[in-house]
PDB file of N, CA and C in Angstrom:
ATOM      1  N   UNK A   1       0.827  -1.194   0.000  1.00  0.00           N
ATOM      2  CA  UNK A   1       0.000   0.000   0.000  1.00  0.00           C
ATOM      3  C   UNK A   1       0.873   1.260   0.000  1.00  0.00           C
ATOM      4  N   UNK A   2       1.978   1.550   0.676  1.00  0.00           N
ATOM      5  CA  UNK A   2       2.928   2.479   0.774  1.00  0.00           C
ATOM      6  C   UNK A   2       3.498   2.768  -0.398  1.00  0.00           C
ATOM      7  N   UNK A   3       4.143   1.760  -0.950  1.00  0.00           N
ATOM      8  CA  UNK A   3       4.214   1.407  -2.457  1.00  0.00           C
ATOM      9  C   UNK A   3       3.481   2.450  -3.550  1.00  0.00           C
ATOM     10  N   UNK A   4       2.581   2.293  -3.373  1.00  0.00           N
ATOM     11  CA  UNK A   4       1.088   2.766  -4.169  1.00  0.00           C
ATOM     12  C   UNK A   4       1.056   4.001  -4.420  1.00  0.00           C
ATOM     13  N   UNK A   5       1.055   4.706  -2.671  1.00  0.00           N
ATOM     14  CA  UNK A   5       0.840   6.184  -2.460  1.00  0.00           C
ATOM     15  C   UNK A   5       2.397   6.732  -2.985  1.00  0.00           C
ATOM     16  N   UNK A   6       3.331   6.128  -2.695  1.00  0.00           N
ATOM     17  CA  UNK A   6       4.838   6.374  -3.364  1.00  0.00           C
ATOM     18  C   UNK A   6       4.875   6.761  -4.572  1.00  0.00           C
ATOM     19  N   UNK A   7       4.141   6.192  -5.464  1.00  0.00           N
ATOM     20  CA  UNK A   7       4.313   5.844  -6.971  1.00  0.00           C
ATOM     21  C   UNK A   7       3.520   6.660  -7.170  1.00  0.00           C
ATOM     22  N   UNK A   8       1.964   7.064  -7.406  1.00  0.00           N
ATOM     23  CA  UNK A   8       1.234   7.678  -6.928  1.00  0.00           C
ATOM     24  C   UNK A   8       1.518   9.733  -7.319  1.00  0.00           C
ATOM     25  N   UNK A   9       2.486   9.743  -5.684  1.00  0.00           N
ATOM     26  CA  UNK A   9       2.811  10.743  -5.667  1.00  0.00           C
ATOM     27  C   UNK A   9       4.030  11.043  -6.567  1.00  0.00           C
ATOM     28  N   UNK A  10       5.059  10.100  -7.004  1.00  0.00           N
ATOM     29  CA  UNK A  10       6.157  10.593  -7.806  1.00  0.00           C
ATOM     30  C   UNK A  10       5.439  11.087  -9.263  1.00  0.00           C
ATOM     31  N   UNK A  11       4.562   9.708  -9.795  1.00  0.00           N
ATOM     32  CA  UNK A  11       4.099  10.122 -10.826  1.00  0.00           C
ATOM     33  C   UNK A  11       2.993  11.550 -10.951  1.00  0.00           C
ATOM     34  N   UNK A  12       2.609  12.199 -10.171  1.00  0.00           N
ATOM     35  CA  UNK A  12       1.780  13.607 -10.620  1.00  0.00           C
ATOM     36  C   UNK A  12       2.997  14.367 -10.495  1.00  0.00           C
ATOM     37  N   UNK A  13       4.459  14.385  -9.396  1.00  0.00           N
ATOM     38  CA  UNK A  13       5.226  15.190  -9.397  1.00  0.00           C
ATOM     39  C   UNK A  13       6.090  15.127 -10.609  1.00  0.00           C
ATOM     40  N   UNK A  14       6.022  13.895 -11.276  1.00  0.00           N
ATOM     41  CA  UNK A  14       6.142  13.904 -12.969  1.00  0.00           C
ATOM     42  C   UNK A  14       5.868  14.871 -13.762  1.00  0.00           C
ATOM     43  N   UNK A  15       4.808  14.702 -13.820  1.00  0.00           N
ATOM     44  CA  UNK A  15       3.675  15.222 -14.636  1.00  0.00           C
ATOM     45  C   UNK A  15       3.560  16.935 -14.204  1.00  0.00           C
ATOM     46  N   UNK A  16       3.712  17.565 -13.160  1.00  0.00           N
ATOM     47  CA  UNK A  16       3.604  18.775 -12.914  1.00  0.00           C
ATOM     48  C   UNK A  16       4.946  19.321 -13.354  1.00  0.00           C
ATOM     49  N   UNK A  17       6.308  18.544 -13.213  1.00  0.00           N
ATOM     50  CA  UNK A  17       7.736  18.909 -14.102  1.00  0.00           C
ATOM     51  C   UNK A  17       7.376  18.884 -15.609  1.00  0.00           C
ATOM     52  N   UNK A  18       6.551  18.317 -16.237  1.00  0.00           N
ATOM     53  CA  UNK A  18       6.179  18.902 -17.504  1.00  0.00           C
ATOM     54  C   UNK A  18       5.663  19.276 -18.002  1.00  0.00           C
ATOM     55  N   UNK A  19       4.504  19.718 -17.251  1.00  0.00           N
ATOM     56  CA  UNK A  19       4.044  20.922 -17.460  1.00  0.00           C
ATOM     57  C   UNK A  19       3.664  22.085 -16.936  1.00  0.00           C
ATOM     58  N   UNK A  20       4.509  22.319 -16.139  1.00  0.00           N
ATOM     59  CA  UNK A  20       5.210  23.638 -15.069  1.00  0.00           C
ATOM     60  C   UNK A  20       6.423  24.016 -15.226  1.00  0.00           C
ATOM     61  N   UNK A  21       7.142  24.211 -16.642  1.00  0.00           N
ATOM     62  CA  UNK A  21       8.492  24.349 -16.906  1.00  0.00           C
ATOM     63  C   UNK A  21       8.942  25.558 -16.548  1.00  0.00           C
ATOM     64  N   UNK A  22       7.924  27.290 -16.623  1.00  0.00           N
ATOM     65  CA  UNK A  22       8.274  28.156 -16.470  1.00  0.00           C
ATOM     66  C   UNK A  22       8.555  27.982 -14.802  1.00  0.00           C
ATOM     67  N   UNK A  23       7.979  27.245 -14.499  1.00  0.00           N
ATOM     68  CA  UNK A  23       7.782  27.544 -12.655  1.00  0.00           C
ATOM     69  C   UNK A  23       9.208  26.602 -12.630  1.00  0.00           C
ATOM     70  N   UNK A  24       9.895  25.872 -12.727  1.00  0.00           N
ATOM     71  CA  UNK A  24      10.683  25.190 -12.406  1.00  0.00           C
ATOM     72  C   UNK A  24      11.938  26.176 -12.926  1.00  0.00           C
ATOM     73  N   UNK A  25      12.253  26.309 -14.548  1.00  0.00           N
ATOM     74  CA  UNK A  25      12.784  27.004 -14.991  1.00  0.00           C
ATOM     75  C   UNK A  25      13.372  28.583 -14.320  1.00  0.00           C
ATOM     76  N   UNK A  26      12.460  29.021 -13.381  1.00  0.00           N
ATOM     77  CA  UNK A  26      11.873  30.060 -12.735  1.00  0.00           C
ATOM     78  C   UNK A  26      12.604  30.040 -11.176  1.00  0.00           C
ATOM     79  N   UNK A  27      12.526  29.108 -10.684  1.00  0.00           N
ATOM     80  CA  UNK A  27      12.987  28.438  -9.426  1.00  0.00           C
ATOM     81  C   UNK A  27      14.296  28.745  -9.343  1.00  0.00           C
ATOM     82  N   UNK A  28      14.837  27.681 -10.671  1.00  0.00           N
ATOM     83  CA  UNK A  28      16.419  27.382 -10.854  1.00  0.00           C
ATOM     84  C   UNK A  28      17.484  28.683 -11.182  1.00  0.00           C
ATOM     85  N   UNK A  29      16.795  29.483 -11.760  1.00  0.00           N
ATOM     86  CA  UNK A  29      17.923  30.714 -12.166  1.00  0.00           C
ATOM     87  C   UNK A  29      17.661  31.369 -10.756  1.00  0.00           C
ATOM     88  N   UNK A  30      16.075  31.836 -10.221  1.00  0.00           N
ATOM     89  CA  UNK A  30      16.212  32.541  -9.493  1.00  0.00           C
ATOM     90  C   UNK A  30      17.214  31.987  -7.702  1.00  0.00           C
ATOM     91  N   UNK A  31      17.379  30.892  -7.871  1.00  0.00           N
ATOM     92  CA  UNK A  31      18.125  30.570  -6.711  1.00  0.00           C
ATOM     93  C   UNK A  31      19.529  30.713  -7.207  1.00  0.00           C
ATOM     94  N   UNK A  32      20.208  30.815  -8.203  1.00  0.00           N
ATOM     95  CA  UNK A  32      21.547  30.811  -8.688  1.00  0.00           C
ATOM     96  C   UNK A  32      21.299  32.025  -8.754  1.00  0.00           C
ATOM     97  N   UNK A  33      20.607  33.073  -8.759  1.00  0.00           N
ATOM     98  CA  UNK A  33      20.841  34.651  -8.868  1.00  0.00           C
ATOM     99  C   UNK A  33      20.800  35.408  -7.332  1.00  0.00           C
ATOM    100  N   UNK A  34      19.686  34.639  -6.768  1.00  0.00           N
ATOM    101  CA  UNK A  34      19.904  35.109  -5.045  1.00  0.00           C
ATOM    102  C   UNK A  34      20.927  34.838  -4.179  1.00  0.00           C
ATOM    103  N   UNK A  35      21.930  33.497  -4.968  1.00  0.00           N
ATOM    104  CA  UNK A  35      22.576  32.937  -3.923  1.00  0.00           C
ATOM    105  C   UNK A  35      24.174  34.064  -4.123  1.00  0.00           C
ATOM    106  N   UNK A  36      24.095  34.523  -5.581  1.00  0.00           N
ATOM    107  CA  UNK A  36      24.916  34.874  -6.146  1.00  0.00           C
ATOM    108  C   UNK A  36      25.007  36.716  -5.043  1.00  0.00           C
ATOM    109  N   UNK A  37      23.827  36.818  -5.360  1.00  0.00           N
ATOM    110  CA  UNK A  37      23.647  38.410  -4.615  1.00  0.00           C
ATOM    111  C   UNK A  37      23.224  38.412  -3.264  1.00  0.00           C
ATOM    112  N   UNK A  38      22.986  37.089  -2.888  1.00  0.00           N
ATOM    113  CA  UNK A  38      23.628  37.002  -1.241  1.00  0.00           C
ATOM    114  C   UNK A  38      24.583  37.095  -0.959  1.00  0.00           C
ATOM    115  N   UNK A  39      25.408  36.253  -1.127  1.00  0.00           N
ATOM    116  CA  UNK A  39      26.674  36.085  -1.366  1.00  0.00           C
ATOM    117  C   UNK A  39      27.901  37.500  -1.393  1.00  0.00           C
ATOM    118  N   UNK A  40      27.297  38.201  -2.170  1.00  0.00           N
ATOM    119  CA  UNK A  40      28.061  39.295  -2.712  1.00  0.00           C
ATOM    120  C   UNK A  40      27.513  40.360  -1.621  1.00  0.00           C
ATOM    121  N   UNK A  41      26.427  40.267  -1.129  1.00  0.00           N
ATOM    122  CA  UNK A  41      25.943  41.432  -0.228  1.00  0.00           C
ATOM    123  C   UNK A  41      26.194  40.880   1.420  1.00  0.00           C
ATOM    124  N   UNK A  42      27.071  40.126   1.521  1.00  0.00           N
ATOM    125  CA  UNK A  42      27.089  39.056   2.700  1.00  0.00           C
ATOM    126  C   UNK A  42      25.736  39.182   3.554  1.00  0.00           C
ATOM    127  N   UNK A  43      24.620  38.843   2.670  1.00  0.00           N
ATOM    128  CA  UNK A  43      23.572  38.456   3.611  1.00  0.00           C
ATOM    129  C   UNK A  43      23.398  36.827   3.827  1.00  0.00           C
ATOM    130  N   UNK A  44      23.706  36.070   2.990  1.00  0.00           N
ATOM    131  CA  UNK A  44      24.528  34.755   3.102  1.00  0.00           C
ATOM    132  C   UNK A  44      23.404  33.984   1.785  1.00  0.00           C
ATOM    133  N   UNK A  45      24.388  33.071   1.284  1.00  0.00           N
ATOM    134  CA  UNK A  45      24.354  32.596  -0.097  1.00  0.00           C
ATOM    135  C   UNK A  45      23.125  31.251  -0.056  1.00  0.00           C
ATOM    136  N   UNK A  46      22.819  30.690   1.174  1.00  0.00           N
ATOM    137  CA  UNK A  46      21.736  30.038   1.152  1.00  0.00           C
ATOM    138  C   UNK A  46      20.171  30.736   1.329  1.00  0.00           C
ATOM    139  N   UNK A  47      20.396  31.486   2.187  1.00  0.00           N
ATOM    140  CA  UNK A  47      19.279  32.829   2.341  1.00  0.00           C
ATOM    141  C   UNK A  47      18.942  33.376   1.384  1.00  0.00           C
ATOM    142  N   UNK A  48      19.863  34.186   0.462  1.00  0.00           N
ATOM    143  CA  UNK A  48      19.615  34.286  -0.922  1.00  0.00           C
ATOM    144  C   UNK A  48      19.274  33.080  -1.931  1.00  0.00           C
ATOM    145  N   UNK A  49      19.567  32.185  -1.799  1.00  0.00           N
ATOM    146  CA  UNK A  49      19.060  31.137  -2.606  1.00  0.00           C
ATOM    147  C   UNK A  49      17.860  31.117  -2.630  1.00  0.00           C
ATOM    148  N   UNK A  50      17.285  30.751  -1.178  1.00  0.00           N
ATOM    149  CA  UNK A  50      15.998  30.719  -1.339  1.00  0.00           C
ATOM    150  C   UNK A  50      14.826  31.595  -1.181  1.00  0.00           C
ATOM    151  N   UNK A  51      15.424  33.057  -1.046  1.00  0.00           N
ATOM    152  CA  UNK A  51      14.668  34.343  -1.458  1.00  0.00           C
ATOM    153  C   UNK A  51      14.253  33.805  -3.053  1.00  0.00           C
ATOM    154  N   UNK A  52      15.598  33.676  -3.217  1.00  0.00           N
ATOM    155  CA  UNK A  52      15.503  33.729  -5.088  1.00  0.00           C
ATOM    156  C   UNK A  52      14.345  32.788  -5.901  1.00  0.00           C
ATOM    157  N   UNK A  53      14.704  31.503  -4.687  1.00  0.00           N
ATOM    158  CA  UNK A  53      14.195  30.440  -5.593  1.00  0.00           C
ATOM    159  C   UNK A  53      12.493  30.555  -5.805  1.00  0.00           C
ATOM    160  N   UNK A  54      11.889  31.063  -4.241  1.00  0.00           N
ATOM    161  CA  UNK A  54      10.509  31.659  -4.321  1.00  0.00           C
ATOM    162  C   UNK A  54      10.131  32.442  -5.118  1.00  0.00           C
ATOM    163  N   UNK A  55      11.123  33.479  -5.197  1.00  0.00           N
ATOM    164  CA  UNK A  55      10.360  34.506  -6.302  1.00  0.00           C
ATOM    165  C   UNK A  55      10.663  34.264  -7.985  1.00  0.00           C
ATOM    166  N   UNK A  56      11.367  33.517  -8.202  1.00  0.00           N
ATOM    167  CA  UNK A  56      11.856  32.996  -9.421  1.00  0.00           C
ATOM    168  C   UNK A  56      10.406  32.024  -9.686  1.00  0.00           C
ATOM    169  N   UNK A  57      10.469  31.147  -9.107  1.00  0.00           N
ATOM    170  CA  UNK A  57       8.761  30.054  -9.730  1.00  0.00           C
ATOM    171  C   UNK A  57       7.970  30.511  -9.114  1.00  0.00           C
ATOM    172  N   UNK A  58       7.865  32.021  -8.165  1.00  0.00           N
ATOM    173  CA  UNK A  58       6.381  32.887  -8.933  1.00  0.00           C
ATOM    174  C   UNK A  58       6.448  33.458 -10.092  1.00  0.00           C
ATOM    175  N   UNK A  59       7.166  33.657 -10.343  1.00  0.00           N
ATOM    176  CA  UNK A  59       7.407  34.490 -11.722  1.00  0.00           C
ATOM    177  C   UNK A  59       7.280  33.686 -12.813  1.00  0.00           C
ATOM    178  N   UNK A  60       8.281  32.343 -12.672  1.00  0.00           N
ATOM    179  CA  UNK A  60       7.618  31.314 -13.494  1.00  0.00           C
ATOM    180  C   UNK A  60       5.893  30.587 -13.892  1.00  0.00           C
ATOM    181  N   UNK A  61       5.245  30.946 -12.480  1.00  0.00           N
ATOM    182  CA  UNK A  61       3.990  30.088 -12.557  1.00  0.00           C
ATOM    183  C   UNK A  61       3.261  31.248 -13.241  1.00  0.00           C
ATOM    184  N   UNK A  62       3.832  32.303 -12.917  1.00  0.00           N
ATOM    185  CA  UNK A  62       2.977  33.431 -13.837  1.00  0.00           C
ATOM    186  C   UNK A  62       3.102  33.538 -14.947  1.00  0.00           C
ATOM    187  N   UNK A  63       4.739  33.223 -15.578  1.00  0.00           N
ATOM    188  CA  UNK A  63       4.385  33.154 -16.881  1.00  0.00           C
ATOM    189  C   UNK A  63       3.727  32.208 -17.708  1.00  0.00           C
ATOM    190  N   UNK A  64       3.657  30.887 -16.963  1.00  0.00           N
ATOM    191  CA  UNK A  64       2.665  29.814 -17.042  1.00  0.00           C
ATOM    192  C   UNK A  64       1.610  30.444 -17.421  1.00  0.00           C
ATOM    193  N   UNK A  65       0.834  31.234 -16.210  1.00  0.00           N
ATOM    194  CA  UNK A  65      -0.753  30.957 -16.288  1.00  0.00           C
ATOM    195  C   UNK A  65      -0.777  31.908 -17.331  1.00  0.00           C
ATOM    196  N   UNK A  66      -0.077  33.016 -17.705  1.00  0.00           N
ATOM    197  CA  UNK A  66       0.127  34.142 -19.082  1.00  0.00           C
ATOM    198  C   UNK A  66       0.085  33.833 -20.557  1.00  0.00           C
ATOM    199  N   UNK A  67       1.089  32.571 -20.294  1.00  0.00           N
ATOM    200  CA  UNK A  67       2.004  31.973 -21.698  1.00  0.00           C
ATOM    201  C   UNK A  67       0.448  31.018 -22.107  1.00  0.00           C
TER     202      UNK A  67
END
C-alpha cells in the first residue's frame, strides 16, 4: 500500500515537471541569482538562494498561467 501512495505521488510530481516548466525554470535561475547576490551582499548565499528560488517560480507560474 505504501508502495502505491509512493508511486502515486512521484508520478503527478512527474507530470507537474512537464508541465510547469516556467515555474521550475523560474525556481532554478532565481536561486543561482539570489545565492549569487547574497553572497556578494554578505547576507549569506543560502538565504539568498531561497529568497531567489521563491520569487523565481512565482514568476515562473505566472508566466505559465500568461504563456
Amino acid at each position: 500500500m505504501k508502495k502505491r501512495i509512493i508511486t502515486a505521488v512521484l508520478g503527478v510530481m512527474m507530470l507537474s515537471l512537464i508541465t510547469a516548466c516556467g515555474t521550475i525554470t523560474g525556481a532554478a535561475v532565481g536561486a543561482g541569482t539570489g545565492a549569487a547576490i547574497g553572497a556578494g551582499t554578505h547576507y549569506g548565499a543560502k538565504k539568498g538562494a531561497l529568497v531567489g528560488a521563491g520569487a523565481g517560480a512565482a514568476a515562473g507560474a505566472v508566466y505559465d498561467i500568461l504563456k
